[in-house]
Structure formats: structure tokens, C-alpha cells
Protein backbone atom coordinates (compact mmCIF):
# COMPACT_ATOMS: atom_id res chain seq x y z
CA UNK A 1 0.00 0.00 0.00
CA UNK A 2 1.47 3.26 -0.78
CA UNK A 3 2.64 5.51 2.19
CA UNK A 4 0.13 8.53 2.64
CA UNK A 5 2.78 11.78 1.88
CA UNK A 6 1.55 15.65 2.15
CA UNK A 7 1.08 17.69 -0.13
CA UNK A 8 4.41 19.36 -0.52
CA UNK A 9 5.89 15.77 -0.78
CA UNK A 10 7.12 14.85 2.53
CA UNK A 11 6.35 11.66 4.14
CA UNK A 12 3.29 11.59 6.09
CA UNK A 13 6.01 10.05 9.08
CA UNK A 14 7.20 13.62 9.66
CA UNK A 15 3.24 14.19 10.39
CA UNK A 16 2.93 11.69 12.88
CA UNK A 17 2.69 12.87 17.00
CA UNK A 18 0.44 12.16 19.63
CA UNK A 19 -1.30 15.05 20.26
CA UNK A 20 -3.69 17.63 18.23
CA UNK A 21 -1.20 20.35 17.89
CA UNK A 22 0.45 17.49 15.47
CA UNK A 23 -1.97 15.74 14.19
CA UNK A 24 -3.00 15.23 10.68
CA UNK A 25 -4.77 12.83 8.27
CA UNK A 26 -1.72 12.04 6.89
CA UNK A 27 -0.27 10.98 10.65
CA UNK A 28 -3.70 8.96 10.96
CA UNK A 29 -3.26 7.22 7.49
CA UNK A 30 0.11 6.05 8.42
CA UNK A 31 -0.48 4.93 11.66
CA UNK A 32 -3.66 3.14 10.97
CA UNK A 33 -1.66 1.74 7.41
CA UNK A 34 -4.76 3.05 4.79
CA UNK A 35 -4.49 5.78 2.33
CA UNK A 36 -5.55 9.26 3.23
CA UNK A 37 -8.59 8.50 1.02
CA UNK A 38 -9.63 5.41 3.62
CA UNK A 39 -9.04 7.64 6.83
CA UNK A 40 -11.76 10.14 4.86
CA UNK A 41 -14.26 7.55 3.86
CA UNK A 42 -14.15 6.67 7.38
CA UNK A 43 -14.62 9.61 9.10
CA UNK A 44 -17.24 10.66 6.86
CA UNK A 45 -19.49 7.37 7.74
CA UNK A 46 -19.31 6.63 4.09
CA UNK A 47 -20.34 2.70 5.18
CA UNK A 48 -17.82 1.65 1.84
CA UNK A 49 -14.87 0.27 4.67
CA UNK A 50 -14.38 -2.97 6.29
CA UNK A 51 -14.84 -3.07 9.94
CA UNK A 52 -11.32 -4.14 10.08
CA UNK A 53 -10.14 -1.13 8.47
CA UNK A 54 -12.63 1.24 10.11
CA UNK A 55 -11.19 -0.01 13.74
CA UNK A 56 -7.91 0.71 13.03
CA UNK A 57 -8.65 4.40 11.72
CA UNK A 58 -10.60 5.31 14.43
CA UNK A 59 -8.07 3.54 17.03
CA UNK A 60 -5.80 6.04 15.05
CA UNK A 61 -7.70 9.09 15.67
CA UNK A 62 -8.09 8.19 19.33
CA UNK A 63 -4.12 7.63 19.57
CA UNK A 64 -3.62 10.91 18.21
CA UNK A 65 -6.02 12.81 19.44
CA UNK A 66 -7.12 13.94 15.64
CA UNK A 67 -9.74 16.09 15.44
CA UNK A 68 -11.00 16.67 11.73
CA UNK A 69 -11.60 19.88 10.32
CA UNK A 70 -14.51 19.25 8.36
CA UNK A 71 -17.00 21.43 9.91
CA UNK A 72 -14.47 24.12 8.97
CA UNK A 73 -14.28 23.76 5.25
CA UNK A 74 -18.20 23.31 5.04
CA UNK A 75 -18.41 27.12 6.38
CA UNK A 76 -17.27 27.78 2.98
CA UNK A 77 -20.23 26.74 1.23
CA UNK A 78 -22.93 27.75 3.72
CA UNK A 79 -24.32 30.59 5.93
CA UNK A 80 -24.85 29.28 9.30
CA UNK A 81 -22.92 27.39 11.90
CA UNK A 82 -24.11 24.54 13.07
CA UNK A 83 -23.65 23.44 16.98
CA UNK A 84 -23.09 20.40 18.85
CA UNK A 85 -24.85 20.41 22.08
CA UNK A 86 -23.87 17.33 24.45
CA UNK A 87 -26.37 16.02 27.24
CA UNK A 88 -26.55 12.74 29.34
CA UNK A 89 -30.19 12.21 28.48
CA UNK A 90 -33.46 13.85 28.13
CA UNK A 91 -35.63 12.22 31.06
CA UNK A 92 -36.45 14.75 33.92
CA UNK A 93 -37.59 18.83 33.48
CA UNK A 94 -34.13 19.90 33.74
CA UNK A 95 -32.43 18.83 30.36
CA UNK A 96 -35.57 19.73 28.18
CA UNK A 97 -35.15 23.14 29.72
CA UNK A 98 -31.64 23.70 28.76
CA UNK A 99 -31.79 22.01 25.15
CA UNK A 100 -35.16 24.78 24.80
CA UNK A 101 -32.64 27.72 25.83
CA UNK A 102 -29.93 26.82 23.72
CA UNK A 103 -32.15 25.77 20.72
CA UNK A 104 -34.21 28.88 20.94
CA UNK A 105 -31.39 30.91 21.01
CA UNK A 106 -29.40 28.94 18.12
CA UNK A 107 -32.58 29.51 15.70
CA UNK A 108 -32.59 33.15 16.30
CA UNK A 109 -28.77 33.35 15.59
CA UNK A 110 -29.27 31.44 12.68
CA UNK A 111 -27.43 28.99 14.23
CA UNK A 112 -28.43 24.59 13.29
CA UNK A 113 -27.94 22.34 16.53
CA UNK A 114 -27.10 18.76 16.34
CA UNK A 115 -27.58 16.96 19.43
CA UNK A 116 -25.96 13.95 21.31
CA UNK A 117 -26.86 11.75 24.14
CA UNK A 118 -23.82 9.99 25.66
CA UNK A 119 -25.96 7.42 27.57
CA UNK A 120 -25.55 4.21 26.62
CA UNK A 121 -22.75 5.02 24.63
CA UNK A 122 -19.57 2.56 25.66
CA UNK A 123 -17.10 5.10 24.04
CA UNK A 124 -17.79 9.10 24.95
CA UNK A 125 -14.70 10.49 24.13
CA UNK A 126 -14.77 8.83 20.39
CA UNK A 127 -18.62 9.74 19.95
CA UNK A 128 -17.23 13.78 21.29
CA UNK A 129 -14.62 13.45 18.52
CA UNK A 130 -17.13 12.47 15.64
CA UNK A 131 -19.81 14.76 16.33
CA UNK A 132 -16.95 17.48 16.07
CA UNK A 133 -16.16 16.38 12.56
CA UNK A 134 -19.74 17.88 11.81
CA UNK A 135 -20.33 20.58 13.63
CA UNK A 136 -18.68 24.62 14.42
CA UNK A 137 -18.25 24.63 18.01
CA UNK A 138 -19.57 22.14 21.28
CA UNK A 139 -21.74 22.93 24.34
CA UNK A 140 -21.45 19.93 26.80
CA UNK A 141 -23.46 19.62 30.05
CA UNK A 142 -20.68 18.56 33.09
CA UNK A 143 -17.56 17.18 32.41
CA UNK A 144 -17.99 13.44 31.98
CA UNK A 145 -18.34 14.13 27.72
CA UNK A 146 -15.46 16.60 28.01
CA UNK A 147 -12.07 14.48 29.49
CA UNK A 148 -9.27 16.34 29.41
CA UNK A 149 -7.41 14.40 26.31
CA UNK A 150 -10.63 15.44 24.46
CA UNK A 151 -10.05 18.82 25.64
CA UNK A 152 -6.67 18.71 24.21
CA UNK A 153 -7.49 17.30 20.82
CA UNK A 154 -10.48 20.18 20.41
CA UNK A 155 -8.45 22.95 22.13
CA UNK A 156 -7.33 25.36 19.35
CA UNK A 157 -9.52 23.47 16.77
CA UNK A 158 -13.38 24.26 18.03
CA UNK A 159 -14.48 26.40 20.20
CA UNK A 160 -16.10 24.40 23.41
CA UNK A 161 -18.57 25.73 26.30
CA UNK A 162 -18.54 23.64 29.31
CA UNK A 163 -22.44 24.01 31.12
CA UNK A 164 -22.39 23.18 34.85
CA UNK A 165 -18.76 21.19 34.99
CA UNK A 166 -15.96 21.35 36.27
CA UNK A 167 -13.28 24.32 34.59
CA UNK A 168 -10.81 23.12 32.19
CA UNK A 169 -8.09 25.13 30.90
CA UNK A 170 -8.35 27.01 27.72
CA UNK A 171 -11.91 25.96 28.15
CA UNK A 172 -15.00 28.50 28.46
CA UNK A 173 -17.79 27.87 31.55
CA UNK A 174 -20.95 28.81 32.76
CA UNK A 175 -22.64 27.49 35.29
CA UNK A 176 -25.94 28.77 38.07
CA UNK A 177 -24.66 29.65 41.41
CA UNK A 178 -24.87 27.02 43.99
CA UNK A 179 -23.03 27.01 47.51
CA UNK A 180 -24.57 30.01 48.95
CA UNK A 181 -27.84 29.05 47.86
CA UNK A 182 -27.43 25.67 49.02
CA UNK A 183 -26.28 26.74 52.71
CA UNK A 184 -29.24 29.66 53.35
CA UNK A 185 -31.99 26.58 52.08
CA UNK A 186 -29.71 24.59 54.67
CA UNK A 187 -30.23 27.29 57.43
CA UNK A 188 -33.47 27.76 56.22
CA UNK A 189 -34.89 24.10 57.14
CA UNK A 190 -32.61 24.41 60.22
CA UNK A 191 -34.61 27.66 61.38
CA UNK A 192 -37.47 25.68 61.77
CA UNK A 193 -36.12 23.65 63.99
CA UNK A 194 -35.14 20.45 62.19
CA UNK A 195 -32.29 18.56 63.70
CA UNK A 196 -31.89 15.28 61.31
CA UNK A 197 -31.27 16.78 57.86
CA UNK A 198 -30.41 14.19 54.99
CA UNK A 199 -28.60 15.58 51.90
CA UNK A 200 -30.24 13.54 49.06
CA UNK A 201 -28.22 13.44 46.03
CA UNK A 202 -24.54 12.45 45.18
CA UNK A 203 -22.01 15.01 45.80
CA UNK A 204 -19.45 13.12 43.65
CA UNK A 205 -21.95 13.08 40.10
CA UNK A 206 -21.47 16.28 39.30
CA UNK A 207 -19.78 19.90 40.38
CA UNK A 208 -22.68 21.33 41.21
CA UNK A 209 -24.18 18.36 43.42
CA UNK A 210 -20.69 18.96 45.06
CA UNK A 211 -20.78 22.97 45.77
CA UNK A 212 -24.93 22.68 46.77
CA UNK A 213 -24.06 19.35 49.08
CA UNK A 214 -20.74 22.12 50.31
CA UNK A 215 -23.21 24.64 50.76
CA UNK A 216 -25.26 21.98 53.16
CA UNK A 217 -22.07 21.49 55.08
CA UNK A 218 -21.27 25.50 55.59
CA UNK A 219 -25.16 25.58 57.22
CA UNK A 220 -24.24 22.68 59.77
CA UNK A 221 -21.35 23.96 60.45
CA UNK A 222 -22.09 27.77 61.13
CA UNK A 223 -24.37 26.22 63.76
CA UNK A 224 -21.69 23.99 65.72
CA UNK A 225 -23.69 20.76 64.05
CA UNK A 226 -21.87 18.00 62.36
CA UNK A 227 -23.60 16.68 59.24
CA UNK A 228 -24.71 13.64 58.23
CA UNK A 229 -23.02 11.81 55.53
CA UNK A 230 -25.28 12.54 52.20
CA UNK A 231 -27.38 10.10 50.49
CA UNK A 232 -25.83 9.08 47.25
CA UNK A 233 -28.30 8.29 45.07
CA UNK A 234 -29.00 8.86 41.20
CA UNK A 235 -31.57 11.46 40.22
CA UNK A 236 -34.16 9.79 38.94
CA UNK A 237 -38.30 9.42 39.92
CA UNK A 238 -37.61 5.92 40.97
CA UNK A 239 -34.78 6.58 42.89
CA UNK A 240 -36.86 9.04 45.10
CA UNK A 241 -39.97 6.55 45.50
CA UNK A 242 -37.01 4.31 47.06
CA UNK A 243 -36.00 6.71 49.28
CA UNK A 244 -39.19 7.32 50.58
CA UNK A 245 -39.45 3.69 51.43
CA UNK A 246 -36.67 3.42 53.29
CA UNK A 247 -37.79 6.10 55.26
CA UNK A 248 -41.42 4.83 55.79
CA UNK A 249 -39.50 1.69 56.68
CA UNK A 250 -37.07 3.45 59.34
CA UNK A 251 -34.15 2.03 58.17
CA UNK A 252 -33.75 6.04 57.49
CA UNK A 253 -34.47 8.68 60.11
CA UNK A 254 -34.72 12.47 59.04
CA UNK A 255 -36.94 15.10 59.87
CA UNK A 256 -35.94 17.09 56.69
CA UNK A 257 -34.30 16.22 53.06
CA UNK A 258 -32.58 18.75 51.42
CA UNK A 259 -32.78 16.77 47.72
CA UNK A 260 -30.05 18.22 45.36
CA UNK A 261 -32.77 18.82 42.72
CA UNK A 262 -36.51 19.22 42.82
CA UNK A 263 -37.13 15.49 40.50
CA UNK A 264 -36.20 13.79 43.65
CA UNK A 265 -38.17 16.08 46.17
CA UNK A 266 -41.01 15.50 44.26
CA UNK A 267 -41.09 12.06 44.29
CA UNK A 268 -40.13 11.54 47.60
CA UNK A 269 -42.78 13.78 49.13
CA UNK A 270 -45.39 12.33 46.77
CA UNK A 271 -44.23 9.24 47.50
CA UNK A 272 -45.03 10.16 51.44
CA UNK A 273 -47.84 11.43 51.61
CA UNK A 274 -49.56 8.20 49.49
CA UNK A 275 -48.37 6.72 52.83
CA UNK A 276 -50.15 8.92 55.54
CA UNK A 277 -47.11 10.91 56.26
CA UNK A 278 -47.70 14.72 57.29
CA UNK A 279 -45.28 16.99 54.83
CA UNK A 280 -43.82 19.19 56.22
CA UNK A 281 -45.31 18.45 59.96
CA UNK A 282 -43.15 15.42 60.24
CA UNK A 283 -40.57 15.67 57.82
CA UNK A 284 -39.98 18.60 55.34
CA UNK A 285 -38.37 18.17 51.73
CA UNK A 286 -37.32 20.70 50.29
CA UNK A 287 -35.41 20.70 46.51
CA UNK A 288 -33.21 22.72 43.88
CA UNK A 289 -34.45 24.05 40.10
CA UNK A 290 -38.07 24.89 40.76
CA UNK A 291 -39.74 23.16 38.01
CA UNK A 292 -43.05 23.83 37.08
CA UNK A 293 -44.78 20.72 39.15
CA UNK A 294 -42.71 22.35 42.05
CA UNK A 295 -45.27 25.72 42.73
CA UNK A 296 -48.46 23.17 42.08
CA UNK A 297 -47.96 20.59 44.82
CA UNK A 298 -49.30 21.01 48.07
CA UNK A 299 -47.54 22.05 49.77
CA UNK A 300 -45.86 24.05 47.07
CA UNK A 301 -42.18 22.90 47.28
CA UNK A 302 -39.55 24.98 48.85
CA UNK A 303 -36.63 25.22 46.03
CA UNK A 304 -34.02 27.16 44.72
CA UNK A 305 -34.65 28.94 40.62
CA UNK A 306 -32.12 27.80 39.02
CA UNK A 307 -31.62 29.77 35.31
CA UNK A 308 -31.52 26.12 33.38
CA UNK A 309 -33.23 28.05 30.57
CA UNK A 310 -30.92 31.19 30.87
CA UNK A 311 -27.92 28.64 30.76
CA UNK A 312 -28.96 26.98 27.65
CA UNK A 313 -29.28 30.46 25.79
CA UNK A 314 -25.68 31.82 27.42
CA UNK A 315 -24.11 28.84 25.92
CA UNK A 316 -25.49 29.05 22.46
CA UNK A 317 -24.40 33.09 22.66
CA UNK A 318 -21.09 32.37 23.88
CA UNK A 319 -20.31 29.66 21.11
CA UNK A 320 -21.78 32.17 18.34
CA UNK A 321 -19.20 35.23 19.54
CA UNK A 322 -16.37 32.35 19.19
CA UNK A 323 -17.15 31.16 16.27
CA UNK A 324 -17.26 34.72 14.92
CA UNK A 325 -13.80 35.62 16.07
CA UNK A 326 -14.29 36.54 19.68
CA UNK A 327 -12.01 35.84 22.26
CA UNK A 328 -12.60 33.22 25.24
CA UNK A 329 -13.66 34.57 28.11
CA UNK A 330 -10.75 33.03 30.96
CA UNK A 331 -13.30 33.49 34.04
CA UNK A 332 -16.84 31.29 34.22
CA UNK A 333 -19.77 33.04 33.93
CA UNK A 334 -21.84 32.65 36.80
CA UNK A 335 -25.67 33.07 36.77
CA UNK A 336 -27.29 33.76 40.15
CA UNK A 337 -30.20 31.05 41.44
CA UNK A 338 -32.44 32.63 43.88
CA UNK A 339 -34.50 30.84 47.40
CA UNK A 340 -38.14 29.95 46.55
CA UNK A 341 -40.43 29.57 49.53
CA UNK A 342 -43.73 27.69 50.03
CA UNK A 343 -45.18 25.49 52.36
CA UNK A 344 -42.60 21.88 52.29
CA UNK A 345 -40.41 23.30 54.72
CA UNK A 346 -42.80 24.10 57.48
CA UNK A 347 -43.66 27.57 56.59
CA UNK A 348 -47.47 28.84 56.07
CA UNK A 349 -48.41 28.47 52.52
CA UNK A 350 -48.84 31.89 51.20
């Protein structure tokens, strides 16, 4: 097979590296062993390439860190950008929200979104580096879709927003506010009295779990209490129904939850009061987002507004001024959340 050379005639060996800042199709065709016409067919999904073959070009690309620049050329034959926007799912009030934000804003930009679920999918970094062959520039919710060898291959190449993760370098962020919301809901349940608090909600999923469960922490602790360990449990309906059983079962004892987002709270109180039990009088729940359900429940659900929608629309702005030529902004942008009050905490119901 005839080694893959560049353009100006060198040997596509002087191409090779293992990082994006070196990278080319020509490094990719000689590692992998095809022609530079295979590594295209393949990372165009043409469907014409063995499996054999296709393997070892995307092994290739992963080795290297390649990132094509596809998306690029195409701006040369049309008007708009189009964006990636990366999510875990869709189940739950909180990622419909977002996608609406950053899909409303994308249309009025003129701006085409292509999205991508990574669950279910056994390799995230390799889906990340596909889906940038297509598209101008990447929002991603958290940081499990954005590793930092991803990072590295897109750094440079296409622009990349990072929504509610952890900051990476080079890398753009916004995120809502969350400690100091977290610790005056904390102090808030605590003000009524409530002695057993249970922190529902894995601080270790996500950033922002982390900073509302430190938030829970601060509250305990500006009071002289120590807090209990949190409950680490997936956000999910289900998962909410089965803490409520374990509760109505006393294997847990609380006389408030502070759930790290109102999907849980729901359930859970729901889930309680089927079963006789007096929300707020003998236990109050209180959550974080302030969905729609959460002001027609009774008792209306104490919360925290969080701007998902806001979020969604910052991201799709951000990734428009970068495409265009602006510059990244070095510090996240932070969005302020706000206390909600009703009647799940133990307060009147207005």
C-alpha cells in the first residue's frame, strides 16, 4: 500500500505525534496503514470500509487525538454554523429546559444544533470526537463528555462551552450559582427547627451536586452541628420513590431532606404522603431548580430557581461570539439562582 505523503511531498512520518497540535490525516493514514482516502471515507461514515479497516482508523484518531476539520471547510459553502450540544439524556424537566434555551437561542442566531446523548454510549470520548467532525463549536453539560485528552485534541480546533462542569483550561464555563444558595436553604430548614437533615443526592456526580451538598455542610457547620453523611443516590423518579421507602420503613431517620434537585423532592414527598405521612409536619423536603410541578404541589415545594433556561441560551451566545472571532472569556460566567419559599419546609403556605 502506498505511504500517505503531504502535499508538498514529505512523508506523512514527519506528520505523525500524539497530540492535536500534530496531528494530521496524513499521521492517521500512516499509523492506521490506509491511504488518506480510507481515513476520509471513514470519518465521513461513508459505510464503503471494512470493519477491520474502520477499527484501526478510528483507534488512530483516538491515539492521536485527531480532530478533523470538516466542519471548517463546510463554512465555505454555507451561511450558518451549526452546533453540537452534548447532554446525558433527556428524562427529567431539567435537560428539556436547557436544550429549549440553547435551541431557541441557536434559531434566532441562525445557528443549526445537532444533538448527542452519551448514555448508553460505551465510548464518549470517540462519539465527542465524531460529532466534532460535523459541527462549528460544542456545548457539553458537566464534564464526563469533556475528558481532558478530548479537551486537548479540540483545544485550538473548536471552540467548546462547558455548562455546569468542572473548569478546564483554555476551556470557556458557565454554570448557576450554587453554595450560597445551598447553605441559606440549609439554614433555612434548620430555622425551623429540624435537627436530622439528609442531603439527598450524590455530591461526587457532578460539580454542582458537590458545591450545593458544600453549601449543606457551611449551614451545619455555622451552627456547631456535624452533618450527616449525604445520600448518594441517582436522580431519577424511581430513585426518590425508594427513598421514601426506606424512610417509611425506618431504616432512614430524618426530619428534613434537602434533595439536590426538585425530580427527587417531588417524588419523595409524593411518595409520602400516598403513605399517611404529614409533609412538612413530620418531615420537610425541600429541593433545587423549581420546576413547574414544584409551585403546584401542596404544599408548594420549597426550592431554589435555578436559570436552566438562561444557561442553555448563554451557551449558544457564547459559542456564536467564538465562532465569529471573539475571544474566550478566561473566568466562568456565573448566573445567580435565587431561594423559593412555600409550604414543604414548614412555613405557612402563602
Amino acid at each position: 500500500m502506498a505511504t500517505a505523503r503531504k502535499p508538498n511531498g514529505q512523508s506523512s512520518g514527519q506528520a505523525s505525534g500524539t497530540s492535536s497540535a500534530g496531528a494530521t490525516i496524513y499521521s492517521v493514514a500512516e499509523r492506521a496503514g490506509v491511504s488518506i482516502a480510507t481515513v476520509s471515507r471513514v470519518l465521513q461514515g461513508a459505510g464503503t470500509v471494512s470493519t477491520t479497516t474502520t477499527q484501526k482508523v478510528l483507534d488512530a484518531v483516538e491515539q492521536l487525538n485527531y480532530v478533523p476539520l470538516g466542519a471548517a471547510r463546510s463554512l465555505a459553502v454555507r451561511h450558518h454554523e451549526a452546533h453540537g450540544l452534548i447532554l446525558p439524556e433527556l428524562s427529567g424537566p431539567y435537560y428539556a429546559e436547557l436544550l429549549i434555551g440553547f435551541e431557541s437561542r441557536a434559531a434566532e442566531l441562525g445557528q443549526s444544533v445537532t444533538l448527542m446523548l452519551t448514555e448508553g454510549k460505551a465510548d464518549i470520548a470517540r462519539a465527542v470526537r465524531q460529532l466534532a467532525t460535523h459541527v462549528d463549536a460544542i456545548a457539553v453539560l458537566g464534564s464526563a463528555a469533556m475528558p481532558p485528552a478530548v479537551a486537548r485534541a479540540l483545544h485550538g480546533q473548536k471552540p467548546v462551552v462547558i455548562i455546569a462542569g468542572a473548569p478546564q483550561e483554555g476551556i470557556e464555563s458557565v454554570r448557576a450559582e450554587n453554595a450560597r444558595s445551598a447553605e441559606q436553604l440549609t439554614e433555612h430548614v434548620l430555622a425551623h427547627g429540624r435537627t436530622r437533615l439528609l442531603f439527598v443526592g450524590d455530591p461526587d456526580g457532578a460539580p454542582d451536586i458537590s458545591e450545593r451538598h458544600a453549601g449543606f455542610v457551611a449551614a451545619h457547620r455555622a451552627r456547631d452541628l456535624e452533618p450527616a453523611e449525604p445520600l448518594r443516590v441517582a436522580f431519577r423518579e424511581g430513585t426518590g420513590e425508594a427513598v421514601a421507602e426506606r424512610i417509611l420503613a425506618g431504616e432512614l431517620e430524618a426530619d428534613g431532606l434537602v434533595c439536590a434537585n426538585d425530580e427527587l423532592a417531588l417524588a419523595i414527598m409524593s411518595h409520602l404522603q400516598d403513605a399517611g405521612r404529614d409533609v412538612p409536619g413530620e418531615i420537610a423536603v425541600v429541593g433545587w431548580d423549581d420546576v413547574m410541578a414544584a409551585r403546584y404541589v401542596r404544599p408548594g415545594l420549597t426550592t431554589v430557581r435555578q436559570p436552566v433556561h438562561d444557561l442553555g441560551v448563554l451557551a449558544a451566545e457564547r459559542l456564536h461570539q467564538r465562532v465569529s472571532g471573539g475571544r474566550p472569556l478566561l473566568e466562568p460566567q456565573v448566573l445567580p439562582t435565587a431561594l423559593v419559599i412555600r409550604g414543604s419546609c414548614g412555613c405557612a403556605a402563602p
